[in-house]
Protein backbone atom coordinates (compact mmCIF):
# COMPACT_ATOMS: atom_id res chain seq x y z
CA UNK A 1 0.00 0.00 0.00
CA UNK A 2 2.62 2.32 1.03
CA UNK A 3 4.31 1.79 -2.76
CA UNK A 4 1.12 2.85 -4.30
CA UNK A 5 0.84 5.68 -2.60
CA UNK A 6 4.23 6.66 -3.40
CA UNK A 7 3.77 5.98 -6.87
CA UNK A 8 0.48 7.89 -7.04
CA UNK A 9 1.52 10.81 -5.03
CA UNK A 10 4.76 11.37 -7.28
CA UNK A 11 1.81 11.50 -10.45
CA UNK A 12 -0.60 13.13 -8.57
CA UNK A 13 -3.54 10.65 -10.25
CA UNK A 14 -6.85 11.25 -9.43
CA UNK A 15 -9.55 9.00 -7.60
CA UNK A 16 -10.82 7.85 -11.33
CA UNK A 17 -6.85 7.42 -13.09
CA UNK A 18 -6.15 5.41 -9.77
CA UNK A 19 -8.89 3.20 -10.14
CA UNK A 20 -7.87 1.90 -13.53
CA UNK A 21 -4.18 1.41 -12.70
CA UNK A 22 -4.88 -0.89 -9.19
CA UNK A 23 -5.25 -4.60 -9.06
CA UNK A 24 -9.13 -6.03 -8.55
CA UNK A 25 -7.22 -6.97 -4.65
CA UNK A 26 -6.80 -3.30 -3.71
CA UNK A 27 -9.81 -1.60 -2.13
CA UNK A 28 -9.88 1.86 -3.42
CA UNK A 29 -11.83 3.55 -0.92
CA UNK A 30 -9.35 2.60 1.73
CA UNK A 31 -6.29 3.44 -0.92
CA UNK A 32 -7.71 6.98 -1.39
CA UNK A 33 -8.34 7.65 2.14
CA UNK A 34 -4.91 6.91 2.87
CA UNK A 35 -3.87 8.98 -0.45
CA UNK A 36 -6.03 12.29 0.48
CA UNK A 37 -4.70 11.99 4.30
CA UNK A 38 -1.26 11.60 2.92
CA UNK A 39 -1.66 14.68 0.50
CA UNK A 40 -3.19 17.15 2.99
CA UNK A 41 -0.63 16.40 5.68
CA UNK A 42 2.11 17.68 3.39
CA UNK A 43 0.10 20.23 1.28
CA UNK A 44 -0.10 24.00 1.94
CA UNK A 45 -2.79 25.46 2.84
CA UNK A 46 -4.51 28.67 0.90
CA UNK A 47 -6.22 31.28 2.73
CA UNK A 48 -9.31 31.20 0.56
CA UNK A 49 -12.82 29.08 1.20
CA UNK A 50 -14.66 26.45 -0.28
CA UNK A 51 -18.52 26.39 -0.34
CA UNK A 52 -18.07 24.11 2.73
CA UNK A 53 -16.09 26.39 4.34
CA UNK A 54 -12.96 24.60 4.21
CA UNK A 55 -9.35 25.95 2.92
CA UNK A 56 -7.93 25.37 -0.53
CA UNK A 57 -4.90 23.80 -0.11
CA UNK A 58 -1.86 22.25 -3.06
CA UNK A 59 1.33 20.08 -2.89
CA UNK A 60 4.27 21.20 -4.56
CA UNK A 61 5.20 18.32 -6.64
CA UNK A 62 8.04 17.59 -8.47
CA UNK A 63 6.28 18.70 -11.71
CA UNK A 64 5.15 21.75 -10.66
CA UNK A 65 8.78 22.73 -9.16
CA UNK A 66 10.33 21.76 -12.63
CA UNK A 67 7.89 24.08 -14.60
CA UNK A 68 8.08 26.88 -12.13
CA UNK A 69 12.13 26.48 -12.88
CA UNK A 70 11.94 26.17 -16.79
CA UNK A 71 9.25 29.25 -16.46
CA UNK A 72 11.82 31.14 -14.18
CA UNK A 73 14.55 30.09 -16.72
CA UNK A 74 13.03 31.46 -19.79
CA UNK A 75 11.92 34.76 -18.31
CA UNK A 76 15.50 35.00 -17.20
CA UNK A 77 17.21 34.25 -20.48
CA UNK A 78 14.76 36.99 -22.09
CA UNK A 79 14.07 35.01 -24.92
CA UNK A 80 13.14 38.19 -27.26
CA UNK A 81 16.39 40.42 -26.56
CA UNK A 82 16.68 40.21 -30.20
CA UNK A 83 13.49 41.71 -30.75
CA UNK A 84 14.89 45.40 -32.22
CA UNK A 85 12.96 48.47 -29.87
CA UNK A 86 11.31 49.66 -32.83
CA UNK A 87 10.11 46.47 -33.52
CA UNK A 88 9.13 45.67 -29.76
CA UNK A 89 5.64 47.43 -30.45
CA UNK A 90 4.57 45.24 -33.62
CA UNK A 91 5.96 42.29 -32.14
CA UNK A 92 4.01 42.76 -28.37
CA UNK A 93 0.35 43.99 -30.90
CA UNK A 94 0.86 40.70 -32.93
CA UNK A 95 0.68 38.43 -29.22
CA UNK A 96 -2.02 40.71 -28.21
CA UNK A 97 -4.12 40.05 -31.31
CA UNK A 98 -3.66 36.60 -31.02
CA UNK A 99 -4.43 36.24 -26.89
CA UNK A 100 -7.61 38.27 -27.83
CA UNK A 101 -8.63 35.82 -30.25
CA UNK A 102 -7.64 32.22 -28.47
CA UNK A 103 -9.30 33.70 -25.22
CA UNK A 104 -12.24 34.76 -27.17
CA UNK A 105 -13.00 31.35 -28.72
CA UNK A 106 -12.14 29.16 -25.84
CA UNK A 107 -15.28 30.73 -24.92
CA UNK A 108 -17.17 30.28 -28.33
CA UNK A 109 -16.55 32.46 -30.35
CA UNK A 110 -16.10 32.07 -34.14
CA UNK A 111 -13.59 33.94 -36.28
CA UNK A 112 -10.22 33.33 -37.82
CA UNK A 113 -6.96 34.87 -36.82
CA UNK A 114 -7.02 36.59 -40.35
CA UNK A 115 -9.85 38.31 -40.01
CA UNK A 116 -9.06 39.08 -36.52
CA UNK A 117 -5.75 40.90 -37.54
CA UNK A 118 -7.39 42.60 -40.38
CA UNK A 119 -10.20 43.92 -37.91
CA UNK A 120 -7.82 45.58 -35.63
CA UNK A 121 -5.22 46.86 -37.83
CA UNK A 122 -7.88 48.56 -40.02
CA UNK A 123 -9.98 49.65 -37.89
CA UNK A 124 -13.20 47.62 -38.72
CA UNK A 125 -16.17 47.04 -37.28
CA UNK A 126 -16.83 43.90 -35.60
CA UNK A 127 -20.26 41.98 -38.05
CA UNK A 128 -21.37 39.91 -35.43
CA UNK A 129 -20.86 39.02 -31.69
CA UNK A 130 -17.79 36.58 -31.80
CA UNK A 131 -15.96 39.82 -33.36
CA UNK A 132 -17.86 42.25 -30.85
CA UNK A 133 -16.06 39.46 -27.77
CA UNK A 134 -12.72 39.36 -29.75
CA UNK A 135 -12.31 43.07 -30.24
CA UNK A 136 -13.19 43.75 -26.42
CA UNK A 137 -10.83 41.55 -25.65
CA UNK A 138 -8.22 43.09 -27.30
CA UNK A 139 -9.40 46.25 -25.78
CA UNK A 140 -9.02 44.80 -22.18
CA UNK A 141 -5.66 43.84 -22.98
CA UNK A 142 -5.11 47.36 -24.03
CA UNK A 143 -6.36 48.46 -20.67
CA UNK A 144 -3.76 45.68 -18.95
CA UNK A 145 -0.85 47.13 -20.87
CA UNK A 146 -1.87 50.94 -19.67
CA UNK A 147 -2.45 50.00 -15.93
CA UNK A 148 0.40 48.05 -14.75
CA UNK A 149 1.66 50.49 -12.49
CA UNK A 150 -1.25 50.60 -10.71
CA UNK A 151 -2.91 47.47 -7.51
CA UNK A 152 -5.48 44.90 -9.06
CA UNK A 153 -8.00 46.09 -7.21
CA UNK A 154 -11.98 45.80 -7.67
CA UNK A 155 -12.10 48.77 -9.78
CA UNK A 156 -9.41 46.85 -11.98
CA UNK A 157 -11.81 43.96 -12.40
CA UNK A 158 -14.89 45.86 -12.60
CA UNK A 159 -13.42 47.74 -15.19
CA UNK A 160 -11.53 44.87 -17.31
CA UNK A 161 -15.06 42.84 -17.05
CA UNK A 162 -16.88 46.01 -18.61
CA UNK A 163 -14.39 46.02 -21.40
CA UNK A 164 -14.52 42.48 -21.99
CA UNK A 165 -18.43 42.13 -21.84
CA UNK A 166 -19.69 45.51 -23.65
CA UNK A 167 -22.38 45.09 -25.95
CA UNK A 168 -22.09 41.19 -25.67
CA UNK A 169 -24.56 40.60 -22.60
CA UNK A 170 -28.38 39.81 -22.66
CA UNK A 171 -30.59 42.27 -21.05
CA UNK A 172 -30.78 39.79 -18.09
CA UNK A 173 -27.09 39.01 -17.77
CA UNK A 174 -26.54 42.92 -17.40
CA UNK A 175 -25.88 43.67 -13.84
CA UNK A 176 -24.33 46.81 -11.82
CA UNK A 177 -21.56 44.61 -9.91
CA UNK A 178 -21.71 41.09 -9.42
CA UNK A 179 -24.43 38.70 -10.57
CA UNK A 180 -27.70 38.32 -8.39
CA UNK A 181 -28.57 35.00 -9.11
CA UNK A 182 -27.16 31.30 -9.30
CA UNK A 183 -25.19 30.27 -11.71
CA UNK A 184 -24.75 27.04 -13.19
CA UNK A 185 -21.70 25.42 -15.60
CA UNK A 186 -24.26 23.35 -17.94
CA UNK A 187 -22.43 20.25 -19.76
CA UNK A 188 -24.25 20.60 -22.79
CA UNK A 189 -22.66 16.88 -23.89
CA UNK A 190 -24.19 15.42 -21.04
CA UNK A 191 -27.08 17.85 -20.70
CA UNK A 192 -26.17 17.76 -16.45
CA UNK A 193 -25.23 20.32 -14.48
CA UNK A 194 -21.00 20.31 -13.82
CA UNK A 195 -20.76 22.98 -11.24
CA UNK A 196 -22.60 25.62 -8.83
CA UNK A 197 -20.93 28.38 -8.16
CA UNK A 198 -21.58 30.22 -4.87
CA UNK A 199 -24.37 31.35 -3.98
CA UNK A 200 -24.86 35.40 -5.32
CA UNK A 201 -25.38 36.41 -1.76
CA UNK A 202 -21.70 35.10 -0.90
CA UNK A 203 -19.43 36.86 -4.06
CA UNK A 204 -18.97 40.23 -2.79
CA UNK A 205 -16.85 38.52 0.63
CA UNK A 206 -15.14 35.56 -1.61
CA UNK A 207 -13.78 38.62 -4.00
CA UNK A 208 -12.86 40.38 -1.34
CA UNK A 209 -10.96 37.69 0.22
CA UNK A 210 -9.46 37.09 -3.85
CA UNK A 211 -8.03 40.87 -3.94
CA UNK A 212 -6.48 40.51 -0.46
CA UNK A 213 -4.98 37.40 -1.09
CA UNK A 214 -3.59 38.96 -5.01
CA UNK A 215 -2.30 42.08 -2.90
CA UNK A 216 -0.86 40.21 -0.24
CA UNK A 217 2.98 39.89 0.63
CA UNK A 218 3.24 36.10 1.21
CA UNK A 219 5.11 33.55 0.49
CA UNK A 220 3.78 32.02 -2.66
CA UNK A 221 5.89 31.68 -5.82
CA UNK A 222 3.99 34.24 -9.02
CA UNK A 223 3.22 31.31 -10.46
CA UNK A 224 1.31 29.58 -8.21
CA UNK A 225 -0.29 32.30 -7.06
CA UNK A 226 -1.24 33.35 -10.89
CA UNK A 227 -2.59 29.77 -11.10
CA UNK A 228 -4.16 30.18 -7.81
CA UNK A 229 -6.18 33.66 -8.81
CA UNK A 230 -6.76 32.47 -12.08
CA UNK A 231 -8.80 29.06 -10.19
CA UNK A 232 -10.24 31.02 -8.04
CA UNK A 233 -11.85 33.87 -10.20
CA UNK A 234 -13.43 31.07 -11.99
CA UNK A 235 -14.11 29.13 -8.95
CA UNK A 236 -16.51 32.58 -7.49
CA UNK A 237 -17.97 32.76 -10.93
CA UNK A 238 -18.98 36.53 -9.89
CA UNK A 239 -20.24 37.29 -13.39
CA UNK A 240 -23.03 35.92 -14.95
CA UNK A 241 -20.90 35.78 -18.20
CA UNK A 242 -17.17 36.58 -18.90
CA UNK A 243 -15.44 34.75 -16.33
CA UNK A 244 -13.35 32.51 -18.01
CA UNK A 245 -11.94 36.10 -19.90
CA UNK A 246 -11.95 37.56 -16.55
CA UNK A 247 -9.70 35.58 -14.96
CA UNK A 248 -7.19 34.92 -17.69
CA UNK A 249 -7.03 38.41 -18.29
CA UNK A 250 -6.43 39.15 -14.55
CA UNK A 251 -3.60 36.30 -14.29
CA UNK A 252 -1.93 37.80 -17.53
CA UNK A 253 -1.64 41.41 -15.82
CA UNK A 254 -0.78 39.67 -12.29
CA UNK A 255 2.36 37.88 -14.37
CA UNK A 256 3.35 41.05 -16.00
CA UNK A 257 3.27 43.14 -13.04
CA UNK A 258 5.75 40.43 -10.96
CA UNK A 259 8.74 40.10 -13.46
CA UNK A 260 7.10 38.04 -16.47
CA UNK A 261 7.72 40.73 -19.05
CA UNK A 262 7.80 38.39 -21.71
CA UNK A 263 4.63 37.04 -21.72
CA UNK A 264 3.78 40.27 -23.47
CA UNK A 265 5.63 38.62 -26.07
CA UNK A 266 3.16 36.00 -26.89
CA UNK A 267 -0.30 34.10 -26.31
CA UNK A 268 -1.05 32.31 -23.06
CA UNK A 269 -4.51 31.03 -24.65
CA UNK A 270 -3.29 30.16 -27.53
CA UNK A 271 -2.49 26.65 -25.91
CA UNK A 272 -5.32 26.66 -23.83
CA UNK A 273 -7.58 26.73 -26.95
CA UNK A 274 -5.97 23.46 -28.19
CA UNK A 275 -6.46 21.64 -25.34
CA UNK A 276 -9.35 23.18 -23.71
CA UNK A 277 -10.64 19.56 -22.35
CA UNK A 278 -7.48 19.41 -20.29
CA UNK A 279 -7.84 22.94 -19.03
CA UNK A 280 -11.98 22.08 -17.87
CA UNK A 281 -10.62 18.89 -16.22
CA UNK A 282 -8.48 20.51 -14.19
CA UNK A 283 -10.68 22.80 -13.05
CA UNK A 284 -12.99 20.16 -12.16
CA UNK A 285 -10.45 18.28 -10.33
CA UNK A 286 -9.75 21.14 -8.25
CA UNK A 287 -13.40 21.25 -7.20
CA UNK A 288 -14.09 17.82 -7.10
CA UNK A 289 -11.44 16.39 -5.22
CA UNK A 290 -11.46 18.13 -1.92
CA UNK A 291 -10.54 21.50 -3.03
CA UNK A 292 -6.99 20.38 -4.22
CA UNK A 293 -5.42 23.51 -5.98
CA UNK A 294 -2.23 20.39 -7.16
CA UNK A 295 -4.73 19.83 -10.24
CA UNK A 296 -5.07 23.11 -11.60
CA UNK A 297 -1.32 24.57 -10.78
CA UNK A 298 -0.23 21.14 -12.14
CA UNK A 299 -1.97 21.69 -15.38
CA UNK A 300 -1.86 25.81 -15.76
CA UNK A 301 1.85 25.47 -14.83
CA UNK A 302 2.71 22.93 -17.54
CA UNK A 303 0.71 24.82 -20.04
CA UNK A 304 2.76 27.91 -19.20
CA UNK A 305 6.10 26.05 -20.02
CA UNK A 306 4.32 24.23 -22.96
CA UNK A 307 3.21 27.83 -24.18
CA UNK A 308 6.73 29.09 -23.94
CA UNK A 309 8.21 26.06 -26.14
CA UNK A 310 5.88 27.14 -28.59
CA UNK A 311 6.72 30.51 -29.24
CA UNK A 312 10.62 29.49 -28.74
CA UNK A 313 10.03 26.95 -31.61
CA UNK A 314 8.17 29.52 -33.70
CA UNK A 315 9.74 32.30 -32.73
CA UNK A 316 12.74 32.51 -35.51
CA UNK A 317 10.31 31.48 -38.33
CA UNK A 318 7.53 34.12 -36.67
CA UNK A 319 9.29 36.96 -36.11
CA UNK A 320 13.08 35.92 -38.13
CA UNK A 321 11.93 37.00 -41.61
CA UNK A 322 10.60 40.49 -40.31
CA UNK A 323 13.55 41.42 -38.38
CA UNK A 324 16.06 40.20 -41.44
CA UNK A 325 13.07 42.19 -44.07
CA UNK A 326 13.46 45.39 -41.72
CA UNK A 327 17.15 45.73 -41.40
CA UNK A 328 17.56 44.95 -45.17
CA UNK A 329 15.32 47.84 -46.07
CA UNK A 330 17.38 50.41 -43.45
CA UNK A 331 20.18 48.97 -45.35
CA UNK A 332 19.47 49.48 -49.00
CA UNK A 333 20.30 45.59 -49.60
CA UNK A 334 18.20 44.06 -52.02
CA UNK A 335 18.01 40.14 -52.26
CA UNK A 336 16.95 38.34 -55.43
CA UNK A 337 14.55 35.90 -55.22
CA UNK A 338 16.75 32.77 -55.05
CA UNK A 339 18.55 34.59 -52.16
CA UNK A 340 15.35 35.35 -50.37
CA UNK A 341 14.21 31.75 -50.77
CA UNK A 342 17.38 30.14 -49.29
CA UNK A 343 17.31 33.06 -46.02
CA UNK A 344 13.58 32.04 -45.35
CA UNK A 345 14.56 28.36 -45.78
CA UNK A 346 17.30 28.55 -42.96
CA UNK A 347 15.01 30.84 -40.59
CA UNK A 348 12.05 27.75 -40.39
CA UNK A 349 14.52 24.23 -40.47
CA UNK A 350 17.11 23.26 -37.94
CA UNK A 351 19.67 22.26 -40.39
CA UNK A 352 22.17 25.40 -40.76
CA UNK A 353 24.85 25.14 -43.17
CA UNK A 354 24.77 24.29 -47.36
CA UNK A 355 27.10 23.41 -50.09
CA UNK A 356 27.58 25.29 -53.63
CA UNK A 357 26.51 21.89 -54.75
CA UNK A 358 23.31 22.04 -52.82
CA UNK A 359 22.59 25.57 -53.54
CA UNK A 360 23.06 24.56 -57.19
CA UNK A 361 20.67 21.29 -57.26
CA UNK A 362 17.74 23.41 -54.77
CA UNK A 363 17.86 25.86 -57.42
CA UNK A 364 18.82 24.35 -61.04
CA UNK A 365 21.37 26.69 -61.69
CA UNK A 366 24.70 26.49 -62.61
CA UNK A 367 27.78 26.00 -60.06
CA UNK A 368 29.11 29.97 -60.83
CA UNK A 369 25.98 31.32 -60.05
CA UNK A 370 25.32 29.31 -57.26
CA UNK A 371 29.02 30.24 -56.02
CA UNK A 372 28.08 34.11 -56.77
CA UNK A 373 25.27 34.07 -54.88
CA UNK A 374 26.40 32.00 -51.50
CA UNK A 375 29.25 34.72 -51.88
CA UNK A 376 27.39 37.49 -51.84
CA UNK A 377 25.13 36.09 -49.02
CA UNK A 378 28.24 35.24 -46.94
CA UNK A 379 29.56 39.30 -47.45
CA UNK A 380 26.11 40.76 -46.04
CA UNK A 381 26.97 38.16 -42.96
CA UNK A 382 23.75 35.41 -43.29
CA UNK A 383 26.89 33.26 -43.63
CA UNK A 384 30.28 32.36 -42.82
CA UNK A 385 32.48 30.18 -44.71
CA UNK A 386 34.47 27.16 -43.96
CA UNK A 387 35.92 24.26 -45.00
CA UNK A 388 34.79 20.76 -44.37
CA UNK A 389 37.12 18.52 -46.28
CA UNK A 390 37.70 19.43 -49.60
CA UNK A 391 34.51 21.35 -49.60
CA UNK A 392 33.78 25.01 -48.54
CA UNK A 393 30.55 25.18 -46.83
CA UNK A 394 28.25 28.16 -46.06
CA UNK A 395 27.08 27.62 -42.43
CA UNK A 396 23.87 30.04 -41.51
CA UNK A 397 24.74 32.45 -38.39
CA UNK A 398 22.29 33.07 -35.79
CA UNK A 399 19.69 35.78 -36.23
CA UNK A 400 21.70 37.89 -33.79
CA UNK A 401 24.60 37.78 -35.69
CA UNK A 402 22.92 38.55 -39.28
CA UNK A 403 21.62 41.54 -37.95
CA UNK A 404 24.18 43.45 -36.10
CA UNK A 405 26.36 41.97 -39.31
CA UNK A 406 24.00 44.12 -41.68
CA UNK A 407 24.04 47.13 -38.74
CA UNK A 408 27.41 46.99 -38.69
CA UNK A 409 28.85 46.81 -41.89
CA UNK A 410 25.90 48.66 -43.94
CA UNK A 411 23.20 50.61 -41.95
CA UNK A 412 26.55 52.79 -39.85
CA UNK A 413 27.90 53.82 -43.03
């Protein structure tokens, strides 16, 4: 028994993964109840309330310390240094476009990126509601980006949920504060009920208790208490509609105002939205099993770190071509076409060095043009040249490197 739950502790199953993985032999009420007792008597307890009154409370797993590490890692590397400052403002209104949209649609709405893009950048207005939710969110993240100096307090939230809801709400959803009714998460796959929030009577103390635990000098790590705020908000449900927007929104500005600059960088959502199952389950964990936060920081930690790989991955083919296009243009340098081909090639594979040969076969030409071109290529500084054997190859530097090459040798002069 005591190997079990070992084994199930360092996963951090649930009641229904455990009972799939455990011999006919082992009685799972008794396994659990030694589990939970376990879990508690090493977890940390949250000064925020359950409908029954009890504490929220979360381990710090292995998994969780790991992500909070690579998440601490990455902001510290500042993985867009290279981002050029008058750059910095397309770069951070491209990730704010695209949080708008993946936080819009995890809650139903139905656009493209496209036409989300096009929307904002020229001005248009919104044809139906998905656009009307999409281009309010984009305005709330406006508001975020203007008020970071300042507390999350109520007004904050009052005034990021007005954004986010305006012109969106039915006449009865429409409310002065907070809602002042029940609420009810309806399954509509299952046509059953999934969760009650608290009752309306109750949400003006549990926010209260929210902001004084997001204002708080304590001991938690930003992370978990991002993840914690983020559960929570959702948890209160103090909106009839909006929450889910609500809270990511709030957890977004909490991260940028306590050293996580970079998430201005890119979309948090944007992985959320592709796994939105796994995001709802661990919500439902959370309230399910006793109130244990482990679920949700678990998942909304990993996501974090998964959401970071992404935009590390994508970053050079994202963002590489405009930073090469804009430092060509202050430099005068024109590519052909061939050359641009073979730059944009490099910026999206891993492979980062070619032959004359190569170059020649890619683009059916003959071995002196091929030559003529690599050269030329190699003098603006996307390469440097070396020998391998008999053979002079052309080995692609790093986007660092091509531009303050370009800077440096063309734009000074």
């Amino acid at each position: 028994m005591n190997n079990l739950i070992i084994n199930f502790n360092e996963k951090y199953l649930t009641r229904k993964e455990i009972e799939y993985r455990i011999k006919s032999d082992v009685n799972l009420d008794i396994l659990w109840g030694e589990l939970l007792l376990n879990r508690k008597k090493t977890g940390v307890e949250v000064p925020l309330i359950d409908q029954s009154s009890n504490n929220f409370w979360f381990n710090l797993t292995n998994d969780i310390i790991k992500n909070i590490d690579s998440i601490d890692n990455s902001a510290t590397e500042d993985l867009f240094k290279s981002v050029p400052i008058d750059l910095e403002a397309s770069v951070i209104a491209d990730a704010l476009i695209d949080e708008a949209f993946n936080s819009s649609v995890i809650e139903g709405a139905f656009s493209t990126k496209r036409r989300t893009k096009e929307m904002i950048e020229k001005h248009l207005k919104p044809s139906n509601k998905s656009e009307i939710m999409i281009l309010n969110n984009y305005q709330a993240l406006l508001y975020i980006m203007e008020h970071l100096d300042e507390p999350i307090s109520e007004d904050t939230i009052l005034s990021i949920y007005k954004i986010l809801t305006q012109d969106t709400l039915v006449e009865d959803d429409i409310v002065e504060k907070y809602r002042t009714d029940a609420v009810y998460v309806w399954d509509t796959k299952t046509s059953k009920i999934t969760y009650t929030a608290p009752p309306h009577e109750t949400v003006q103390e549990l926010m209260n208790s929210l902001l004084k635990f997001i204002n708080s000098n304590n001991n938690y790590h930003p992370i978990i208490k991002a993840c914690i705020v983020h559960f929570y908000f959702v948890y209160i449900h103090p909106f009839f509609d909006g929450n889910g927007r609500t809270a990511r929104a709030i957890s977004y500005m909490y991260l940028l105002q306590n050293g996580y600059k970079f998430f201005k960088f890119f979309s948090i959502s944007s992985v959320i939205n592709e796994e939105k199952n796994r995001y709802y389950d661990a919500i439902e964990n959370t309230e399910i099993y006793d109130s244990d936060l482990t679920y949700f920081i678990k998942y909304y930690s990993s996501m974090i770190v998964r959401s970071i790989s992404k935009i590390k991955n994508n970053f050079k083919k994202e963002f590489g071509r405009r930073l090469i296009k804009d430092t060509l243009d202050k430099s005068g340098i024109i590519l052909d076409k061939r050359q641009n081909k073979i730059i944009n090639h490099f910026i999206t594979i891993d492979k980062n060095f070619i032959t004359i040969e190569d170059y020649k076969k890619k683009f059916k030409i003959s071995y002196e043009t091929a030559r003529t071109d690599l050269l030329e290529l190699e003098t603006i500084g996307f390469f440097k040249k070396s020998k391998k054997g008999k053979k002079y190859i052309f080995i692609f530097n790093d986007l660092n490197e091509i531009i303050s090459n370009i800077h440096e040798n063309f734009i000074s002069i």
